[in-house]
Protein backbone atom coordinates (compact mmCIF):
# COMPACT_ATOMS: atom_id res chain seq x y z
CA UNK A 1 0.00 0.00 0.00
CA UNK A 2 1.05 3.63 -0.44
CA UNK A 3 0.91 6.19 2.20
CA UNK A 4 -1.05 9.30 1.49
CA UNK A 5 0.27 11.99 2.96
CA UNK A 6 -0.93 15.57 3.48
CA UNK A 7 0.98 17.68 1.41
CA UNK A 8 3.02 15.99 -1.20
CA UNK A 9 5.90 17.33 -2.64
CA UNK A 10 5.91 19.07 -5.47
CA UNK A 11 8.02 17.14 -8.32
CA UNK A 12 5.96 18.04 -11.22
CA UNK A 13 7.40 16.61 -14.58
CA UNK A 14 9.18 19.25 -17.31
CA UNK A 15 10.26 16.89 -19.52
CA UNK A 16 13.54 15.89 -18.37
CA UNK A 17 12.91 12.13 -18.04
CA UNK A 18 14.02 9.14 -19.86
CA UNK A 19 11.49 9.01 -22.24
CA UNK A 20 12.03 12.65 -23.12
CA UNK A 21 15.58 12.45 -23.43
CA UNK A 22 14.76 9.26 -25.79
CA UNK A 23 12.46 10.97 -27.94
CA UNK A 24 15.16 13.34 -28.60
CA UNK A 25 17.95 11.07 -29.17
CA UNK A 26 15.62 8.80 -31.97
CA UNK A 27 13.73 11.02 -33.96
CA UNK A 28 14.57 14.56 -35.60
CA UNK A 29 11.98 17.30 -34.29
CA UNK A 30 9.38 18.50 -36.64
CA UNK A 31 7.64 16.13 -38.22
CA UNK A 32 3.13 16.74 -37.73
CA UNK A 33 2.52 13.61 -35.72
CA UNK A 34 5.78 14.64 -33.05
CA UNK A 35 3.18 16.91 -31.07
CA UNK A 36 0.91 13.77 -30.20
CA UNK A 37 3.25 11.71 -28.37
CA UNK A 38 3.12 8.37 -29.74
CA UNK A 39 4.94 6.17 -27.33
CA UNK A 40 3.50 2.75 -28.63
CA UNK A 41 3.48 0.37 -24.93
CA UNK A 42 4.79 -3.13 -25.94
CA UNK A 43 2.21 -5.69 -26.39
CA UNK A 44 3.55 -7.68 -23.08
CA UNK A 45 2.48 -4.91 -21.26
CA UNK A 46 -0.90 -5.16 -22.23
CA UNK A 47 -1.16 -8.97 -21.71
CA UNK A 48 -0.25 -7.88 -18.43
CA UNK A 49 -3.27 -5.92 -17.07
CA UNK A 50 -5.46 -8.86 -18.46
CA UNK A 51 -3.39 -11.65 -17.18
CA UNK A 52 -2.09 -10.20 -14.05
CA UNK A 53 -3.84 -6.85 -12.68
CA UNK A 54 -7.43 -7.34 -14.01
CA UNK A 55 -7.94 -10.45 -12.01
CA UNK A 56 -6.56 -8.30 -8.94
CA UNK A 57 -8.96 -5.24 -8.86
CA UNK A 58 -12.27 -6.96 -10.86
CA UNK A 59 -11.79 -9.98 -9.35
CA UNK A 60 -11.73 -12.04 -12.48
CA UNK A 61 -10.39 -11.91 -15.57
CA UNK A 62 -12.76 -9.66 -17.71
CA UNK A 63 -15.03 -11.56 -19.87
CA UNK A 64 -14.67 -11.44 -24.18
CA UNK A 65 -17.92 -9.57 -24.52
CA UNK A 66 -17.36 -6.45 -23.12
CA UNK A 67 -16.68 -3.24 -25.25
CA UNK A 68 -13.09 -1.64 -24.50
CA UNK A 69 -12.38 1.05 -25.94
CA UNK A 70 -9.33 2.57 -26.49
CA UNK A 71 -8.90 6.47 -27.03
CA UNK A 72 -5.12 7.44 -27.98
CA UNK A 73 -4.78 4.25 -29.77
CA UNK A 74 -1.86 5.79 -32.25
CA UNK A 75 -0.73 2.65 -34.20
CA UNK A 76 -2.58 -0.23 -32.56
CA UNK A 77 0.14 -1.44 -30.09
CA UNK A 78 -2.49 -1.88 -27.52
CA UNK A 79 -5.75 -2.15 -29.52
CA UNK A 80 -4.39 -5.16 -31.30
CA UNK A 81 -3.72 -7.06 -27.86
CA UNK A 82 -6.76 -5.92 -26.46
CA UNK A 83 -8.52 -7.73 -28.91
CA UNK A 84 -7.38 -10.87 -27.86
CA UNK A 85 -9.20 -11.03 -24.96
CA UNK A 86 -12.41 -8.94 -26.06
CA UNK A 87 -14.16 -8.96 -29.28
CA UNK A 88 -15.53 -5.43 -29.08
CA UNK A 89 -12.85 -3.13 -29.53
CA UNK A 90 -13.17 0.48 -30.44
CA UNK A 91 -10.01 1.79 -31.22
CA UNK A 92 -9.41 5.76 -31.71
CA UNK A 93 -6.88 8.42 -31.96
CA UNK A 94 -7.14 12.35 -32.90
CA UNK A 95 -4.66 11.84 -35.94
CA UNK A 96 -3.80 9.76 -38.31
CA UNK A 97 -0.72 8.31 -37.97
CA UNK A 98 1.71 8.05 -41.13
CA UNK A 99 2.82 4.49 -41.19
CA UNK A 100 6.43 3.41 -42.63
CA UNK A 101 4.90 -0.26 -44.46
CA UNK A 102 1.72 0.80 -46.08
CA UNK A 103 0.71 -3.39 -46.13
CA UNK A 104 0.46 -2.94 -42.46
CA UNK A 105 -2.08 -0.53 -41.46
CA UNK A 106 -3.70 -0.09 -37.98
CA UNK A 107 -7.43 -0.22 -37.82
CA UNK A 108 -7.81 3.15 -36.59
CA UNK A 109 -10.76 5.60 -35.89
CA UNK A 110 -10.52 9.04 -36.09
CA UNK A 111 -12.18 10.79 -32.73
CA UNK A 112 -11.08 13.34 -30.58
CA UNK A 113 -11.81 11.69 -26.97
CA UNK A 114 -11.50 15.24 -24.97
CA UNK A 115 -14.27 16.59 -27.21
CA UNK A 116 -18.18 16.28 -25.43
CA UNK A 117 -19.64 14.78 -28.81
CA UNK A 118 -16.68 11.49 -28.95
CA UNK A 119 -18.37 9.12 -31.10
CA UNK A 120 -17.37 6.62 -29.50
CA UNK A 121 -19.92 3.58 -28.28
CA UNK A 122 -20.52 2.86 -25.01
CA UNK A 123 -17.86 1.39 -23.30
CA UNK A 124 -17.40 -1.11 -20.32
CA UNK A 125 -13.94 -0.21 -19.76
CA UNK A 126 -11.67 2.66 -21.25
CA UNK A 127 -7.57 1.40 -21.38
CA UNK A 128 -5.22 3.63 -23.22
CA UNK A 129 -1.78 5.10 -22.99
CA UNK A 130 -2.32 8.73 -23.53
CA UNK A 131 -0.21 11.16 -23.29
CA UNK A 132 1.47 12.19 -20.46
CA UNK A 133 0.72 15.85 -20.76
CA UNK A 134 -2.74 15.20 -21.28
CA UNK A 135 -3.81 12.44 -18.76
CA UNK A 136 -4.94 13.69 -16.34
CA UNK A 137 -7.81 15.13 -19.68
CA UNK A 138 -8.56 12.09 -20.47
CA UNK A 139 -8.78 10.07 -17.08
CA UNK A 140 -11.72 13.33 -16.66
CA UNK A 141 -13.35 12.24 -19.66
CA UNK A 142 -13.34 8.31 -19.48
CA UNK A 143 -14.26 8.75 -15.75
CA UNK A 144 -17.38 10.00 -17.01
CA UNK A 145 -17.65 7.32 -19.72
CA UNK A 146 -16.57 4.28 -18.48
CA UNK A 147 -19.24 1.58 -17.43
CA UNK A 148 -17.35 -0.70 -14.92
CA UNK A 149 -13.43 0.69 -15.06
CA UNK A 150 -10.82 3.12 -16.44
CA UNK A 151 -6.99 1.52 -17.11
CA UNK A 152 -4.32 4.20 -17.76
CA UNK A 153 -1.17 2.76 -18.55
CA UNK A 154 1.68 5.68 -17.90
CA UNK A 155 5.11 6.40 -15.85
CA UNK A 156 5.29 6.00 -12.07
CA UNK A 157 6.12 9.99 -12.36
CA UNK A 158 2.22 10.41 -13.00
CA UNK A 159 2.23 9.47 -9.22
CA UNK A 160 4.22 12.83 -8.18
CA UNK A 161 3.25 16.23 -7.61
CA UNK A 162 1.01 18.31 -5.44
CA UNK A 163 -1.30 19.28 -8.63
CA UNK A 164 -2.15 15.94 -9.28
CA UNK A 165 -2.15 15.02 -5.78
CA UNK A 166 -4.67 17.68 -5.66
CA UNK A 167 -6.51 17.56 -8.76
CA UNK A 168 -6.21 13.63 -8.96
CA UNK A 169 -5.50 11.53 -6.60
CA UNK A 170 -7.75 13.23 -3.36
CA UNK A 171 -11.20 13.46 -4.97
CA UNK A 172 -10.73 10.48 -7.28
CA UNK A 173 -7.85 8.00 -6.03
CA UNK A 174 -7.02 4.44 -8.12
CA UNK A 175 -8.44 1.64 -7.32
CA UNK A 176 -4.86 0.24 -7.97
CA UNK A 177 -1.89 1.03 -8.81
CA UNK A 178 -0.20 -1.68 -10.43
CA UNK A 179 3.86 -1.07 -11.15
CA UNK A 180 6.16 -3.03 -13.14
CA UNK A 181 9.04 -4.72 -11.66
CA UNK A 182 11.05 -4.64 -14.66
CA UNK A 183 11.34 -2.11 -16.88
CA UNK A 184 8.99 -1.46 -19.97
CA UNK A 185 11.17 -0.14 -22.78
CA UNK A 186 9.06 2.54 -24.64
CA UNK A 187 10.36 4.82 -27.72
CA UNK A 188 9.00 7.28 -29.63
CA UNK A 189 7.56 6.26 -33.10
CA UNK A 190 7.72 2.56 -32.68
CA UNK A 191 7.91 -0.40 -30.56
CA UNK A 192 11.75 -2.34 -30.39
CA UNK A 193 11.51 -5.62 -28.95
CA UNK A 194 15.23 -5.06 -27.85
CA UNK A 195 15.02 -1.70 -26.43
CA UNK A 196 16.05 -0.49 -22.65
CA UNK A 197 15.12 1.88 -20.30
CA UNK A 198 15.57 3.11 -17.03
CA UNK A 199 12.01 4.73 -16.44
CA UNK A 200 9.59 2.70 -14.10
CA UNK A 201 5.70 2.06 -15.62
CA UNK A 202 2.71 1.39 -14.19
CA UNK A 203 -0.91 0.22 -14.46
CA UNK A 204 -3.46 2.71 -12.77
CA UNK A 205 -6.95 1.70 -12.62
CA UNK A 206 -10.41 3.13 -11.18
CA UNK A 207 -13.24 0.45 -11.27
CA UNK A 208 -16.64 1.23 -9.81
CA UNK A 209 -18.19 -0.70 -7.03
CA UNK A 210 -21.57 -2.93 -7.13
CA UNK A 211 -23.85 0.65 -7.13
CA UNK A 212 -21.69 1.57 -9.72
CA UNK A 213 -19.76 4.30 -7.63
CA UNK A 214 -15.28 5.56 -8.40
CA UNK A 215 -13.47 5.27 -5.16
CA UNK A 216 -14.15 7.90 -2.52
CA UNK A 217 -12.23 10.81 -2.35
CA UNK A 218 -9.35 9.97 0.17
CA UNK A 219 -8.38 11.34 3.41
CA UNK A 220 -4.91 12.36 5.28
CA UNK A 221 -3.58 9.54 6.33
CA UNK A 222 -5.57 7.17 3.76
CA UNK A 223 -3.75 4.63 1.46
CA UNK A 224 -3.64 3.62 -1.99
CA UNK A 225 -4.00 0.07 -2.83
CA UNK A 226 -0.93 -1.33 -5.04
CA UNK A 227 -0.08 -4.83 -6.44
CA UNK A 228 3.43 -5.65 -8.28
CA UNK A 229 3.60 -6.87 -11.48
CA UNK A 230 5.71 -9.97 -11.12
CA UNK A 231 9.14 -10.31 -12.83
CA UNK A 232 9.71 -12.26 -16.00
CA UNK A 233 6.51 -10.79 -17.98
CA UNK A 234 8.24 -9.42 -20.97
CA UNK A 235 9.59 -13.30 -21.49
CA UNK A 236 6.39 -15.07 -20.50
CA UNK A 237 4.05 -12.31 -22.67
CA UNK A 238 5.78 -11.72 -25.43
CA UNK A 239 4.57 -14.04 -29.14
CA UNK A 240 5.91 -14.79 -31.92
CA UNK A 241 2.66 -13.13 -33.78
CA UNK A 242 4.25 -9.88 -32.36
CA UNK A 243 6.52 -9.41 -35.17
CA UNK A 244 3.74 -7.52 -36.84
CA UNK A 245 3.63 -4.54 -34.09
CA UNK A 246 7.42 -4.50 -34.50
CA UNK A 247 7.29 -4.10 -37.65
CA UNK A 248 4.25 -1.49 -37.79
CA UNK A 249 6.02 2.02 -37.42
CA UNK A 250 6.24 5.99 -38.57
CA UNK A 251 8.33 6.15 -41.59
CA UNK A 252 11.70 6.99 -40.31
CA UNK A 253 11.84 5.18 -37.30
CA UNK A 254 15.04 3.63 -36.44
CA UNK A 255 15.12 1.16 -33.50
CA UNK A 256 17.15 2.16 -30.49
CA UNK A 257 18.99 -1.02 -30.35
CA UNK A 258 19.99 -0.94 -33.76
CA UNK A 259 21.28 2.47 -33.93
CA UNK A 260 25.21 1.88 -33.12
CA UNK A 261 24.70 -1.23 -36.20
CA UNK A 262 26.07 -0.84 -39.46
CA UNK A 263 24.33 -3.27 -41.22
CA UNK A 264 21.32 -4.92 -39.63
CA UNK A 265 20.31 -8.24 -39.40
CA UNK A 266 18.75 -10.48 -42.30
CA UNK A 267 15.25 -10.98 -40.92
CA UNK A 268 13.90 -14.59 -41.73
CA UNK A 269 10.11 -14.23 -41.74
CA UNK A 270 9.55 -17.53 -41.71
CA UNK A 271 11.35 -18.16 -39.01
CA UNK A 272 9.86 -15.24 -36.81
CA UNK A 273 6.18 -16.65 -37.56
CA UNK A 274 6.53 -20.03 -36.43
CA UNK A 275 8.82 -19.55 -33.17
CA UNK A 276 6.93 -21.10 -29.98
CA UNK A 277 7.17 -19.51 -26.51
CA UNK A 278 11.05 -20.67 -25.48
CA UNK A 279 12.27 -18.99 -29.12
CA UNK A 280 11.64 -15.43 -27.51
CA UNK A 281 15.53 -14.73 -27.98
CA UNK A 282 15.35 -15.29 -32.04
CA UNK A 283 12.70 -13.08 -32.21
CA UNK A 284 13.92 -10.64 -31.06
CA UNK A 285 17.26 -11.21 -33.13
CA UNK A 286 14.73 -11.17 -36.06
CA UNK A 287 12.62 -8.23 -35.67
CA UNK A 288 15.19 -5.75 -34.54
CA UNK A 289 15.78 -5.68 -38.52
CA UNK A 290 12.52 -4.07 -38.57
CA UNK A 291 11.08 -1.02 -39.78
CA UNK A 292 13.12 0.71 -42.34
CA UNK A 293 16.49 -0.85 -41.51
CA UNK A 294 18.60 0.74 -44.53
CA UNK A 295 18.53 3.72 -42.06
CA UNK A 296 20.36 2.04 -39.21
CA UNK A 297 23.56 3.26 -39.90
CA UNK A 298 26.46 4.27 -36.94
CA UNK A 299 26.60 7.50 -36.05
């Protein structure tokens, strides 16, 4: 559990964390879709809230016939795994991502969620990975949406600073918090199966009770219910069907771990469709030659 205390300190975010500083290092500044943040989360990550942290704050694992729907859904890194655990998926995002293999594109609606007319259906639960500037918009508007729960996956950082401890987390605290114990390697423009990171993620997640109520506002001296994410995910969650979201990127995109290569990796598709679960380490081998490789050349 986390303590609650009266007067956090302030350690708002300005952009000087490990994500930033990737975003910076990957991609040259400027192109249209820069200003939405698209920070794909890996697909293992995903797999996680239904496999590990649904079961924890529902109670159960969340049954196929309920309608998620996912708001920032950029390229369809979470979309896609969503919908293979619930057949109604609505997945959305203000812009249209360019994408860098026109034979892959994500299924993709075009909706503005912070707007009051969304077009959205209605949804049983509302999972996304917004961005981090605007969170704090959206958790306001799929709060107000949301049938049984709301599923934000973001930073631990999202946990600091007295305006969200304010605006957030005192009149409308979690249900859970749910942190990774390893790190989720996130990059700007892409997912790379290989990537690192040093930034800490984290599942939060308001769920209504039986009358259909969020969490009461909390109290000095309250606490906030957490639950880690066991080690070993990334290994256990990760498929050989993944190759697809590795490959599905913004033309341009370079993946981190194959920056410092001069010449990448053959990729053997045939190989990286039929590996089972204990291949994981050829697949990865295989898709970090993904996504526009004749650019991976050492700086």
């Amino acid at each position: 559990m986390l303590d609650v205390l009266d007067g956090a300190a302030d350690v708002e975010g300005r952009g000087h964390t490990a994500v930033r500083a990737m975003k910076r290092k990957r991609l040259s500044d400027g192109a249209p879709w820069q200003k939405y943040e698209l920070f794909p989360a890996p697909p293992w990550a995903t797999r996680s809230f239904f496999e590990h942290v649904a079961p924890i704050v529902a109670g159960r694992r969340l049954g196929p016939r309920l309608v998620i729907s996912e708001p920032a859904a950029g390229l369809g890194h979470m979309s896609d795994v969503i919908a293979e655990y619930c057949e109604n998926v609505f997945a959305s995002d203000i812009y249209r991502y360019p994408v860098a293999r026109p034979a892959l594109p994500p299924r993709i609606e075009i909706a503005d969620f912070l707007v009051e007319d969304w077009r959205g259906p209605a949804s049983d639960w509302i999972m996304t990975n917004p961005p981090f500037g605007s969170s704090s918009l959206f958790l306001d508007r799929a709060l107000q949406r949301a049938r049984h729960g709301v599923a934000l996956f973001q930073r631990m950082q999202w946990l600091e600073g007295q305006n969200r401890y304010r605006d957030v987390y005192v009149p409308r605290p979690p249900s859970l918090i749910a942190p990774f114990i390893e790190r989720v390697p996130i990059c700007e423009g892409g997912w790379d199966p290989r990537c690192a990171t040093a930034t800490w993620y984290a599942w939060f997640v308001w769920m209504r009770d039986d009358e259909g109520r969020w969490p009461a506002p909390l109290r000095p001296g309250a606490v906030l219910p957490t639950f880690l994410i066991p080690p070993g995910r990334r290994d256990a969650l990760t498929r050989s069907s993944d190759v697809v979201l590795a490959e599905r990127c913004v033309p341009g995109f370079i993946p981190p771990s194959q920056r410092k290569l001069k010449r990448p990796k053959p990729f053997d598709w045939a190989a990286a469709r039929w590996l089972g679960p204990s291949r994981r380490p050829a697949f990865i081998e295989a898709a970090a030659s993904l996504c526009l490789p004749e650019l991976c050349t050492e700086e």
